[in-house]
PDB file of N, CA and C in Angstrom:
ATOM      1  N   UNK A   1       0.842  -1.181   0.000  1.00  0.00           N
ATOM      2  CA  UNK A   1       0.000   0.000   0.000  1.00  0.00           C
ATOM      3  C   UNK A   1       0.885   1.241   0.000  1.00  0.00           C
ATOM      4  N   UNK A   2       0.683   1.980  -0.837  1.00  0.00           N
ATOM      5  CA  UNK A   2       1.462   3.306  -1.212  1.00  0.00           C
ATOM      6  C   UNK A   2       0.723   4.454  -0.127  1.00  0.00           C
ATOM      7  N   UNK A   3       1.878   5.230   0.680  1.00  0.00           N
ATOM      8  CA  UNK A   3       1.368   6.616   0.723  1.00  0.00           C
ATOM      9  C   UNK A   3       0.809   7.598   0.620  1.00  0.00           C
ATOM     10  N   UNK A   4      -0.336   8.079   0.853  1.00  0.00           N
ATOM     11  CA  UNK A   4      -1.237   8.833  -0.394  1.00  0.00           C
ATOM     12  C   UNK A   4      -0.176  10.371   0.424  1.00  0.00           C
ATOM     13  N   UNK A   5      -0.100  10.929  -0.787  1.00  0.00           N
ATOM     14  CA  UNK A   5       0.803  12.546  -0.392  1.00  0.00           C
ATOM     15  C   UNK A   5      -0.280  12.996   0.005  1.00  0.00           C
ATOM     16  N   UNK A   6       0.487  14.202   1.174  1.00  0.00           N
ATOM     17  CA  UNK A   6       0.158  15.008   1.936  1.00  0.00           C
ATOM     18  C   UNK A   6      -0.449  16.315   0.928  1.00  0.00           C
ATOM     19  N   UNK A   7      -1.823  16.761   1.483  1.00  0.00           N
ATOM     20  CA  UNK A   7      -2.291  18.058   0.425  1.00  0.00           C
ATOM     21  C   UNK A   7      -2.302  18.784   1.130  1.00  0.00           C
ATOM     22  N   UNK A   8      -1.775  20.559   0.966  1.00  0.00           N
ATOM     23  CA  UNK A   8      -1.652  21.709   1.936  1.00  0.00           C
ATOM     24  C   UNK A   8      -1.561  22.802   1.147  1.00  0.00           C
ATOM     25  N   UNK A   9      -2.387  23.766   1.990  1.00  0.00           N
ATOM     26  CA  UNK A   9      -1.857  25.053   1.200  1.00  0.00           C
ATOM     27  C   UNK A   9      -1.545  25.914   2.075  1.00  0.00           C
ATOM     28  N   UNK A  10      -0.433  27.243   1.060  1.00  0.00           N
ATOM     29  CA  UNK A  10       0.200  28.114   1.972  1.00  0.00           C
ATOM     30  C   UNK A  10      -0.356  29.122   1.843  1.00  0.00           C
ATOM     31  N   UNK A  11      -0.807  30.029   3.257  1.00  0.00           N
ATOM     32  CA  UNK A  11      -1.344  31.194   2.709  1.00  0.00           C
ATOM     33  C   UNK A  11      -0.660  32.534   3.535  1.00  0.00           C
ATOM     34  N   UNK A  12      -0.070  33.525   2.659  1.00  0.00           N
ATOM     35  CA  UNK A  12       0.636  34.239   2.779  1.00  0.00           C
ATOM     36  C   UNK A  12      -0.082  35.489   3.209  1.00  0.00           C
ATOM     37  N   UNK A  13       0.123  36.368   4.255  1.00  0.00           N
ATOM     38  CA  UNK A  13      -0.668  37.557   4.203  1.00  0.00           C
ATOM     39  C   UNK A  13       0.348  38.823   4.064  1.00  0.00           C
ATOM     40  N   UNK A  14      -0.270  38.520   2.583  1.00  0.00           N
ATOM     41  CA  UNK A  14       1.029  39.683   1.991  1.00  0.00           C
ATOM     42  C   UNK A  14       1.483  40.795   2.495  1.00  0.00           C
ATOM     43  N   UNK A  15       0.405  41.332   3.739  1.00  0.00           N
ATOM     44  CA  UNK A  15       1.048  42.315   4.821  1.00  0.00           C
ATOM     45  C   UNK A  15       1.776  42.411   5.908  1.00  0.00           C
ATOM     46  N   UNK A  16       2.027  41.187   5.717  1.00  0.00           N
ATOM     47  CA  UNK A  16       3.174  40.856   7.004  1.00  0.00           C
ATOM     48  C   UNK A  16       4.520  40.726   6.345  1.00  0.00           C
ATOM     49  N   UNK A  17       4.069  40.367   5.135  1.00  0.00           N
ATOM     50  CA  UNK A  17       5.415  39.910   4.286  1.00  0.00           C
ATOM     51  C   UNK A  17       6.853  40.930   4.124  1.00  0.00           C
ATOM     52  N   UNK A  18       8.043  41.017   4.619  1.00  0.00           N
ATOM     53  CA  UNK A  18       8.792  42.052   4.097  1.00  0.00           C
ATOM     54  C   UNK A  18       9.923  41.373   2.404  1.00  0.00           C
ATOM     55  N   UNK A  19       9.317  40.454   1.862  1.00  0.00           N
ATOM     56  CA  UNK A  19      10.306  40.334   0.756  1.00  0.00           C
ATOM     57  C   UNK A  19      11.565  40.066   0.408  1.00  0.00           C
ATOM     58  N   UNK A  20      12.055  39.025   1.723  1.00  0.00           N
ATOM     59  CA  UNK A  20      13.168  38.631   2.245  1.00  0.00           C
ATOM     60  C   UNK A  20      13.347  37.966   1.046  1.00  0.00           C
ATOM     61  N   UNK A  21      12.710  36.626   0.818  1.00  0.00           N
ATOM     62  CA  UNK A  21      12.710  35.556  -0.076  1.00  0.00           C
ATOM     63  C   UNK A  21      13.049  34.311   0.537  1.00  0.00           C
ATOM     64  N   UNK A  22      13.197  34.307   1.651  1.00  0.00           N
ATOM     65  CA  UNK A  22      13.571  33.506   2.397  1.00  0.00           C
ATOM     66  C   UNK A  22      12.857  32.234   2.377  1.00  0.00           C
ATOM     67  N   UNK A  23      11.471  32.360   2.250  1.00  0.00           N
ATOM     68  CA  UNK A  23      10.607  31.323   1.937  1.00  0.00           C
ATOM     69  C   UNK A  23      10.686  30.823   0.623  1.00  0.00           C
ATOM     70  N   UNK A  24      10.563  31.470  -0.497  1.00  0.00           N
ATOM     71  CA  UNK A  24      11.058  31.213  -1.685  1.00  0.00           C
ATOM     72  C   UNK A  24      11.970  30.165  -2.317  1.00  0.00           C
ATOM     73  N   UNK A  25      13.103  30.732  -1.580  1.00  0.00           N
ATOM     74  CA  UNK A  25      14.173  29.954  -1.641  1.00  0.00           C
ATOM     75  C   UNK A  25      13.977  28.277  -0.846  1.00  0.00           C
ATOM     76  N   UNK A  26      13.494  28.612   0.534  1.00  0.00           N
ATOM     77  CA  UNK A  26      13.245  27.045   0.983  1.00  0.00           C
ATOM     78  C   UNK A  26      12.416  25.849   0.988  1.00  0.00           C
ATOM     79  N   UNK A  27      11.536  26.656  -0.152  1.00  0.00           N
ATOM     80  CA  UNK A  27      10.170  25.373  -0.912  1.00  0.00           C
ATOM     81  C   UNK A  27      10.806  24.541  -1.224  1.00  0.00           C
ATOM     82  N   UNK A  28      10.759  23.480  -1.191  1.00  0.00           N
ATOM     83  CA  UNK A  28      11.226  21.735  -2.164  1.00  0.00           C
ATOM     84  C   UNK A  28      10.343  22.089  -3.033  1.00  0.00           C
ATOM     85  N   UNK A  29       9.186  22.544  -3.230  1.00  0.00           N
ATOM     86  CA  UNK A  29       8.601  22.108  -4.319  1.00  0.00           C
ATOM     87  C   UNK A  29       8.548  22.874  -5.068  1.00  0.00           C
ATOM     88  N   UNK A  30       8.996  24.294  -5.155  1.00  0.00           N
ATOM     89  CA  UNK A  30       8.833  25.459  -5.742  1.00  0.00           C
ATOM     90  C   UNK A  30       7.590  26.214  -6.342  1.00  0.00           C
ATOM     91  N   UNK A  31       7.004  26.043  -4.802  1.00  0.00           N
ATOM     92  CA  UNK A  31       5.281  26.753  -5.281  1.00  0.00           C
ATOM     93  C   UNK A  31       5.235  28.161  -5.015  1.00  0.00           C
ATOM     94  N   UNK A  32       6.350  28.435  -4.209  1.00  0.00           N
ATOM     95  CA  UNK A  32       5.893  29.976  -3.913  1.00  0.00           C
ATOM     96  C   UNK A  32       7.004  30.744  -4.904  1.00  0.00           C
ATOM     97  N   UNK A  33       6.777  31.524  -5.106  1.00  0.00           N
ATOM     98  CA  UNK A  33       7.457  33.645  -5.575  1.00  0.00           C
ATOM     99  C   UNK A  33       7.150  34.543  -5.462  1.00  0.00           C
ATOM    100  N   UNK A  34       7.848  35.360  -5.964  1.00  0.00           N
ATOM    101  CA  UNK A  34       7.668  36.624  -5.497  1.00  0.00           C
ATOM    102  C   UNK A  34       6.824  37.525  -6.564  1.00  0.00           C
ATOM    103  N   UNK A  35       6.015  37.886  -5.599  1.00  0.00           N
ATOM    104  CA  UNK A  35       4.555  38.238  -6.510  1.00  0.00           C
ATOM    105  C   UNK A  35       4.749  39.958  -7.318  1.00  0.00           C
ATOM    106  N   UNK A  36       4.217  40.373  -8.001  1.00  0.00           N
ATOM    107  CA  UNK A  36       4.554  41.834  -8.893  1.00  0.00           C
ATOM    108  C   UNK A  36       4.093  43.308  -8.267  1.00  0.00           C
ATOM    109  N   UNK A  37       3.349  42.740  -7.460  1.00  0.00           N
ATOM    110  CA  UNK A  37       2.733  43.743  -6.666  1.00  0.00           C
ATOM    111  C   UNK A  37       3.219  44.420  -5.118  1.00  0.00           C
ATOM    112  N   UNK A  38       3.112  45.367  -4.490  1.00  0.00           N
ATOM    113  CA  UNK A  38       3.844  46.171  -3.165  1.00  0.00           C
ATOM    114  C   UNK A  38       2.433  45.973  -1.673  1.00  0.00           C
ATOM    115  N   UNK A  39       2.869  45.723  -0.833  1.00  0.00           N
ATOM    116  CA  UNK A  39       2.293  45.810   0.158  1.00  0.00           C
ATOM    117  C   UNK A  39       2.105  47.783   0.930  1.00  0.00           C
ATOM    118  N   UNK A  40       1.701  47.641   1.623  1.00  0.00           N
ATOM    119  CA  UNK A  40       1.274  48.821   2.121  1.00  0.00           C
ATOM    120  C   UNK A  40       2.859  49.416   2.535  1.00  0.00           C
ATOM    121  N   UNK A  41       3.504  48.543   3.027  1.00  0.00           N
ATOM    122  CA  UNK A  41       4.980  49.280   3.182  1.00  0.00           C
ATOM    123  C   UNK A  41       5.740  49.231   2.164  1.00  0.00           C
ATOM    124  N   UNK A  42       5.499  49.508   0.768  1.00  0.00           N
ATOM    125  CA  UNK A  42       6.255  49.524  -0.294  1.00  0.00           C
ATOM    126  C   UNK A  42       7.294  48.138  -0.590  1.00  0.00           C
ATOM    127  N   UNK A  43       6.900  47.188   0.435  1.00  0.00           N
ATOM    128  CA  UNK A  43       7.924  45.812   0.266  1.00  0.00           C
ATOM    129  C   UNK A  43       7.260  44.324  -0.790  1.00  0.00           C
ATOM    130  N   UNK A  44       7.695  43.916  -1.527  1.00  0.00           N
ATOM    131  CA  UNK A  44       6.981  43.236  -2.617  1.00  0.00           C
ATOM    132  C   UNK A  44       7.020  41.196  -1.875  1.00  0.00           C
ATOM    133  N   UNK A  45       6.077  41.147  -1.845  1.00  0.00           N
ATOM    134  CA  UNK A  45       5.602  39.600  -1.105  1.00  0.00           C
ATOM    135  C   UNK A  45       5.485  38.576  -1.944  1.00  0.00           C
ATOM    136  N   UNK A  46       5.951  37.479  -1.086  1.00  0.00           N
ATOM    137  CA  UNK A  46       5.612  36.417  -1.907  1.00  0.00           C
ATOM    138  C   UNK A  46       4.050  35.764  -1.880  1.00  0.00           C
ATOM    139  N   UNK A  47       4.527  34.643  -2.943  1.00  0.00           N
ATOM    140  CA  UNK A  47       2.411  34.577  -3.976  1.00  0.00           C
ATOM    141  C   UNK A  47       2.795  33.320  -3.716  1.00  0.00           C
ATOM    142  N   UNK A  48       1.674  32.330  -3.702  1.00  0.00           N
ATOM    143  CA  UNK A  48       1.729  30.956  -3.467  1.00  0.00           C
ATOM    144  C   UNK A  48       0.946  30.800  -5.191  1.00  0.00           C
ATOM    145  N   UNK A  49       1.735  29.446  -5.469  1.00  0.00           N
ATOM    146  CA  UNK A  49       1.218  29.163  -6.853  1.00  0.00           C
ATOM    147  C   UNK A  49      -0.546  28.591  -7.093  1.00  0.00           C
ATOM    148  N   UNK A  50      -0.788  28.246  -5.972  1.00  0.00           N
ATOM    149  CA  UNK A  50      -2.207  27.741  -5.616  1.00  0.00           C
ATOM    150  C   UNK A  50      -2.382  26.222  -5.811  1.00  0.00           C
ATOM    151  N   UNK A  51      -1.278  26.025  -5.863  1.00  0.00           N
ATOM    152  CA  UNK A  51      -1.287  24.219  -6.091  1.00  0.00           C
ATOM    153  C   UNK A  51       0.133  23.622  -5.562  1.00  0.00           C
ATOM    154  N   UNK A  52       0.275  21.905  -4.953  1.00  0.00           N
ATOM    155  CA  UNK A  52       1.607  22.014  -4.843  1.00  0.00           C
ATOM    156  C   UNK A  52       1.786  21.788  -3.952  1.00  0.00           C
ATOM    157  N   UNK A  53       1.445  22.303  -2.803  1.00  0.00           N
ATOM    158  CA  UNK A  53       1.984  22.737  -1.539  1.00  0.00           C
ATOM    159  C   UNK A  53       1.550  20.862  -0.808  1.00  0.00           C
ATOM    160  N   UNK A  54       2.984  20.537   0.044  1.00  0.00           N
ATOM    161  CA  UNK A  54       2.984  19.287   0.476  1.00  0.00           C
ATOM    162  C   UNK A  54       2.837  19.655   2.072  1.00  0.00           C
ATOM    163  N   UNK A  55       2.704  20.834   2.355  1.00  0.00           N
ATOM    164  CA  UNK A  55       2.668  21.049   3.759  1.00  0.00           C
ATOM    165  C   UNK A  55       3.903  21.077   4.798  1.00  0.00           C
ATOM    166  N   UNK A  56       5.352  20.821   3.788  1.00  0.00           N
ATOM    167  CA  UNK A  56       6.363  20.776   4.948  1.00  0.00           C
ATOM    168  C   UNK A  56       6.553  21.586   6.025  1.00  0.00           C
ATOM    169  N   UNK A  57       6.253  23.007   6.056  1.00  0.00           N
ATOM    170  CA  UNK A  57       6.588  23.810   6.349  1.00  0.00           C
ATOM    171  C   UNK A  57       7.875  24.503   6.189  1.00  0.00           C
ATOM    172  N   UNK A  58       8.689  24.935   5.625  1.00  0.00           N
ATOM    173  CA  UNK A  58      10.150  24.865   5.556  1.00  0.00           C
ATOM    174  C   UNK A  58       9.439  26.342   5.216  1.00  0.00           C
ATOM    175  N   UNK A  59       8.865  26.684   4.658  1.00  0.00           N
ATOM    176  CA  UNK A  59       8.179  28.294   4.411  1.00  0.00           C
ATOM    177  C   UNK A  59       8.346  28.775   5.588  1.00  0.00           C
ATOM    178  N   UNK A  60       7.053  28.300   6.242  1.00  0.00           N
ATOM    179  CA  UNK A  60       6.913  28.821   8.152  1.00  0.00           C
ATOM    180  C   UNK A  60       8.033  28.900   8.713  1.00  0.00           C
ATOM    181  N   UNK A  61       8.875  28.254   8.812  1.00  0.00           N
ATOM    182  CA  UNK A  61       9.668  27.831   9.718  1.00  0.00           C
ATOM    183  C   UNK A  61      11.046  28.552   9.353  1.00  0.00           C
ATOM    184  N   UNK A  62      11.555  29.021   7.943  1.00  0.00           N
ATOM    185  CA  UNK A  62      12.512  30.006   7.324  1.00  0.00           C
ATOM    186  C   UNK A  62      12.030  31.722   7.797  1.00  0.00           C
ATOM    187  N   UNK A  63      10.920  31.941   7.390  1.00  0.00           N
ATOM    188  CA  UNK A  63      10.478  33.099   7.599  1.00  0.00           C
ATOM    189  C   UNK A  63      10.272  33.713   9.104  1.00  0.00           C
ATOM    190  N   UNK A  64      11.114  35.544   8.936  1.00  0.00           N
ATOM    191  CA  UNK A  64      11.327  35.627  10.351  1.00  0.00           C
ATOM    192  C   UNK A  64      10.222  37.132  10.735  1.00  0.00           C
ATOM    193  N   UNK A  65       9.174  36.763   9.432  1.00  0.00           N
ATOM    194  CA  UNK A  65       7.874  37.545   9.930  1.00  0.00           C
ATOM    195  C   UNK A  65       6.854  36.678  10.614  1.00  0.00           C
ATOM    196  N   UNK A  66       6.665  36.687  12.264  1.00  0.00           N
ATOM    197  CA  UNK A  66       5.343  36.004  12.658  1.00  0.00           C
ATOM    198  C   UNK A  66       3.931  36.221  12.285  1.00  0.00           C
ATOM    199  N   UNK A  67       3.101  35.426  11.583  1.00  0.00           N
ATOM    200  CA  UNK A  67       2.136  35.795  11.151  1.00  0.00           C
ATOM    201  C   UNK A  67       1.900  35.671   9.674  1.00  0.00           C
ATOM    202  N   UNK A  68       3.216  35.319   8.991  1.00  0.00           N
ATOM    203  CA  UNK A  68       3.118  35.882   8.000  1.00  0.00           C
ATOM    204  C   UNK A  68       2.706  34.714   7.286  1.00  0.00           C
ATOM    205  N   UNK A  69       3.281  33.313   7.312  1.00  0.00           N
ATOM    206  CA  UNK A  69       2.604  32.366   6.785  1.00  0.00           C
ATOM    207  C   UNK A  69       1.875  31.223   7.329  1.00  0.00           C
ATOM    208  N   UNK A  70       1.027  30.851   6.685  1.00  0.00           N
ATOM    209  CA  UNK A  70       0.381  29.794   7.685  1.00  0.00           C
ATOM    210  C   UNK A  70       0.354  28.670   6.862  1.00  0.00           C
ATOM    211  N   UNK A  71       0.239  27.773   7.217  1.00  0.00           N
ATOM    212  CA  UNK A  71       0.232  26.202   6.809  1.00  0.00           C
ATOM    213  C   UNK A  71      -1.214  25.428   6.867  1.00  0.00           C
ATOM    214  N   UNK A  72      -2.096  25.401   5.729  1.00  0.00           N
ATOM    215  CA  UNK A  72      -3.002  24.245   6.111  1.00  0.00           C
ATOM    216  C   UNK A  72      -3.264  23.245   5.476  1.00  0.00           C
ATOM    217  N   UNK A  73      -3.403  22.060   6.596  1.00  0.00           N
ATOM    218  CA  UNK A  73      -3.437  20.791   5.668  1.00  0.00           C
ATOM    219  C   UNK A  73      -5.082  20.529   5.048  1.00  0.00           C
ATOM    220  N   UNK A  74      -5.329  19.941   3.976  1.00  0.00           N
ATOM    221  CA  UNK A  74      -6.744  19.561   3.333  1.00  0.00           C
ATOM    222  C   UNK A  74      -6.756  18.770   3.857  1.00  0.00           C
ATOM    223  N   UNK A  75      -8.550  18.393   4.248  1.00  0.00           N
ATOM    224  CA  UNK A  75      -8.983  17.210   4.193  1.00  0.00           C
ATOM    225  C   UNK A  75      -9.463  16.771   2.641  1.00  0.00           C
ATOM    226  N   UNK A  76     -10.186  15.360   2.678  1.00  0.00           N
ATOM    227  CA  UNK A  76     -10.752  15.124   1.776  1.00  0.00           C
ATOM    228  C   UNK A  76     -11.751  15.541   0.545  1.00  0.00           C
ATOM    229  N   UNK A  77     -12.470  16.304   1.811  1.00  0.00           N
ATOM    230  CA  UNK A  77     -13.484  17.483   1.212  1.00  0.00           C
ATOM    231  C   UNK A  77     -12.756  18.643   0.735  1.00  0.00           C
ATOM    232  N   UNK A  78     -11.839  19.264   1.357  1.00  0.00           N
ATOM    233  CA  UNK A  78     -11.640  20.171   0.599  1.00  0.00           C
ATOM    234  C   UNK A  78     -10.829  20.089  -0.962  1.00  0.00           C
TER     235      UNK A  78
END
């Protein structure tokens, strides 16, 4: 019996974000970048691709804005 992968998504609140890249850089899967648009403090945030996301956290856990990303795992339904 195989593994069924883990489904998660990351959701970024682009106002916490200061545009380090820090998260960017530490996806395995390379779902997130850096999005085209400025936050209220003129600092440009990263965008989650909307698919992808295995839930490691390595996002959360790189990034040294609290708040800024969150991790959720799907259930079935969603």
């Amino acid at each position: 019996m195989t593994k069924k992968a883990e489904r998660a998504k990351c959701i970024i609140n682009a106002e916490e974000c200061k545009g380090c890249e820090r998260c960017v850089n530490a996806c395995p899967k390379s779902v997130l970048k850096m999005g085209k648009g400025f936050n209220f403090m003129g600092f440009p945030y990263a965008v989650y691709a909307g698919e992808g996301c295995s839930g490691c956290a390595a996002c959360f856990y790189t990034c040294p804005e609290p708040g800024a990303i969150t991790i959720v795992k799907l259930t079935e339904k969603d």
